[in-house]
Protein backbone atom coordinates (compact mmCIF):
# COMPACT_ATOMS: atom_id res chain seq x y z
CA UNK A 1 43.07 28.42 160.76
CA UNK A 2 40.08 25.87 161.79
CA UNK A 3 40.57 22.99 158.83
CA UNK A 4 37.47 20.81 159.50
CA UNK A 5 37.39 16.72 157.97
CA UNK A 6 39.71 17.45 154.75
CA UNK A 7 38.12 20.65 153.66
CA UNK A 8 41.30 22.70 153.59
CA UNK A 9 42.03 25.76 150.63
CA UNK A 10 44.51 25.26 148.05
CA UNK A 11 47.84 26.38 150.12
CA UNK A 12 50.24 28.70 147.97
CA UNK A 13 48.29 29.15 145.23
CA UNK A 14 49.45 32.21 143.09
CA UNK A 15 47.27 34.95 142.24
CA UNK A 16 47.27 34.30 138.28
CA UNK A 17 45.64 30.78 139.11
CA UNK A 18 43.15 32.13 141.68
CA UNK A 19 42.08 34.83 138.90
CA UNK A 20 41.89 32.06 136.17
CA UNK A 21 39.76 30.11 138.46
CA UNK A 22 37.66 33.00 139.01
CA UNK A 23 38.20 33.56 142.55
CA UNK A 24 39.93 35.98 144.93
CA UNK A 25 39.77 33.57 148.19
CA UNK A 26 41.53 30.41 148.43
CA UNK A 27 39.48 27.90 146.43
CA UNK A 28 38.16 24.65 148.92
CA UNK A 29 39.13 21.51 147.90
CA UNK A 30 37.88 18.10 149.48
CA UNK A 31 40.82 15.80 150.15
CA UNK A 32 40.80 12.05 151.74
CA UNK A 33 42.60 9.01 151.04
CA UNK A 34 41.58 7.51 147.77
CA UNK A 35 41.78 3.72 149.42
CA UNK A 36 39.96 4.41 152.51
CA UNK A 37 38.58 7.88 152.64
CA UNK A 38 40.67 9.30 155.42
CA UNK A 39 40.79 12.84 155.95
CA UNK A 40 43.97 14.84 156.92
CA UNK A 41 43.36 17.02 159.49
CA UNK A 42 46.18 19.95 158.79
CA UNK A 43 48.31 18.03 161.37
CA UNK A 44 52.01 17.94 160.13
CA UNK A 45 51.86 13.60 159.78
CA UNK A 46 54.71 13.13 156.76
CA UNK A 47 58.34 13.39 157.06
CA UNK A 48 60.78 13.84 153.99
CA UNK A 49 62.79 10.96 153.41
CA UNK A 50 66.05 13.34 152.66
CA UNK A 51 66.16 16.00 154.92
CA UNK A 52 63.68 14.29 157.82
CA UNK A 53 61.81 17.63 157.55
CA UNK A 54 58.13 17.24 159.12
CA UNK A 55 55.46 18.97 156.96
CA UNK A 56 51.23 18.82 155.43
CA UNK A 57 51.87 17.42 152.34
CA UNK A 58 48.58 19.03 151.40
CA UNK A 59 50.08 21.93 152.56
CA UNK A 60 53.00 22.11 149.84
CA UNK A 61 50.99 19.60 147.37
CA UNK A 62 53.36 17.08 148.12
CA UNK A 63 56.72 19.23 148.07
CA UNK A 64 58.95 19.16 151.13
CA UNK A 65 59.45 22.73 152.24
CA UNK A 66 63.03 22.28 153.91
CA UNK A 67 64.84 20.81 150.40
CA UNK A 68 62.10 20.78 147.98
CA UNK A 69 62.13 16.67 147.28
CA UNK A 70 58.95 16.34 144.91
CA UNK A 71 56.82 13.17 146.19
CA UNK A 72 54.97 11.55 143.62
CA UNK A 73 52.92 9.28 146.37
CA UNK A 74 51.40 10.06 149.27
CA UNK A 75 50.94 7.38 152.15
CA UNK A 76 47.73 7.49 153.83
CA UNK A 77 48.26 7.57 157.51
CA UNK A 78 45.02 5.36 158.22
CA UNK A 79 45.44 2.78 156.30
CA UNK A 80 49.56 3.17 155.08
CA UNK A 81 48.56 2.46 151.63
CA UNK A 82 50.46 4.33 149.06
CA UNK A 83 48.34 6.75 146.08
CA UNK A 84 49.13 9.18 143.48
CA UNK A 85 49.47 12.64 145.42
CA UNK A 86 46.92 14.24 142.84
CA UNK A 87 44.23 11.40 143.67
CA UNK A 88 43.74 12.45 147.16
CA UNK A 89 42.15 16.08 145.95
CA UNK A 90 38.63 14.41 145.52
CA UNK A 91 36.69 17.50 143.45
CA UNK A 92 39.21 18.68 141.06
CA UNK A 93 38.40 18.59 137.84
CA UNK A 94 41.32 18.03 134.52
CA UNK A 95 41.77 21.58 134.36
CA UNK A 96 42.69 22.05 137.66
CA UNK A 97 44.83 19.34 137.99
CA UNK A 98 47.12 20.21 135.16
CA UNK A 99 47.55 23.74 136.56
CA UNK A 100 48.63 22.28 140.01
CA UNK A 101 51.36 19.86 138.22
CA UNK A 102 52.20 23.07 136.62
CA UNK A 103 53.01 24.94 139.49
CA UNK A 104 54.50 21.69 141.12
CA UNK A 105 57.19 21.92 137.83
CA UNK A 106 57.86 25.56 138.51
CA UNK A 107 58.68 25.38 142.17
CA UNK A 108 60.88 22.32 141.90
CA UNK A 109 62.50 24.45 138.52
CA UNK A 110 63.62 26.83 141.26
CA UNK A 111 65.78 25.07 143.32
């Protein structure tokens, strides 16, 4: 899939919150580093601190796919500052938000 500059769909996203949103496609979401503005390019730049897993923590909102470790943070690999996951999703709005912590919950309440 051609990701261009941070531009990437919401990865994983179940049917029930695409049809709440009102859309059948993958919804596009702007996402940079709230410190500096960089934008992740799809590239798989994070590594899980248990299981040494690489992964796109945009990919899994912030979830490691190998053993499911939730990370809270997310470390910008420009700059190496440290931000709130959520914060890097630049034009979500409260609504959506909530429903991705929501589906955050229910994926790490089936391990």
């Amino acid at each position: 899939m051609f990701q261009l500059f941070g531009r990437r769909p919401i990865y994983g996203a179940p049917p029930e919150l695409r049809m709440a949103i009102g859309c059948t496609m993958y919804m596009e979401v702007n996402i940079a580093c709230p410190k500096c503005a960089w934008e992740p390019d799809g590239r798989p730049y994070w590594h899980c601190d248990r299981c040494h897993a690489r992964f796109d923590t945009f990919e899994t909102t912030a979830i490691c796919p190998n053993c499911r470790k939730q990370f809270h943070d997310t470390q910008c690999i420009a700059c190496s500052e440290h931000s709130p996951h959520l914060d890097w999703y630049r034009n979500l709005d409260t609504w959506l938000r909530d429903q991705l912590a929501k589906i955050r919950e229910r994926v790490l309440a089936n391990e």
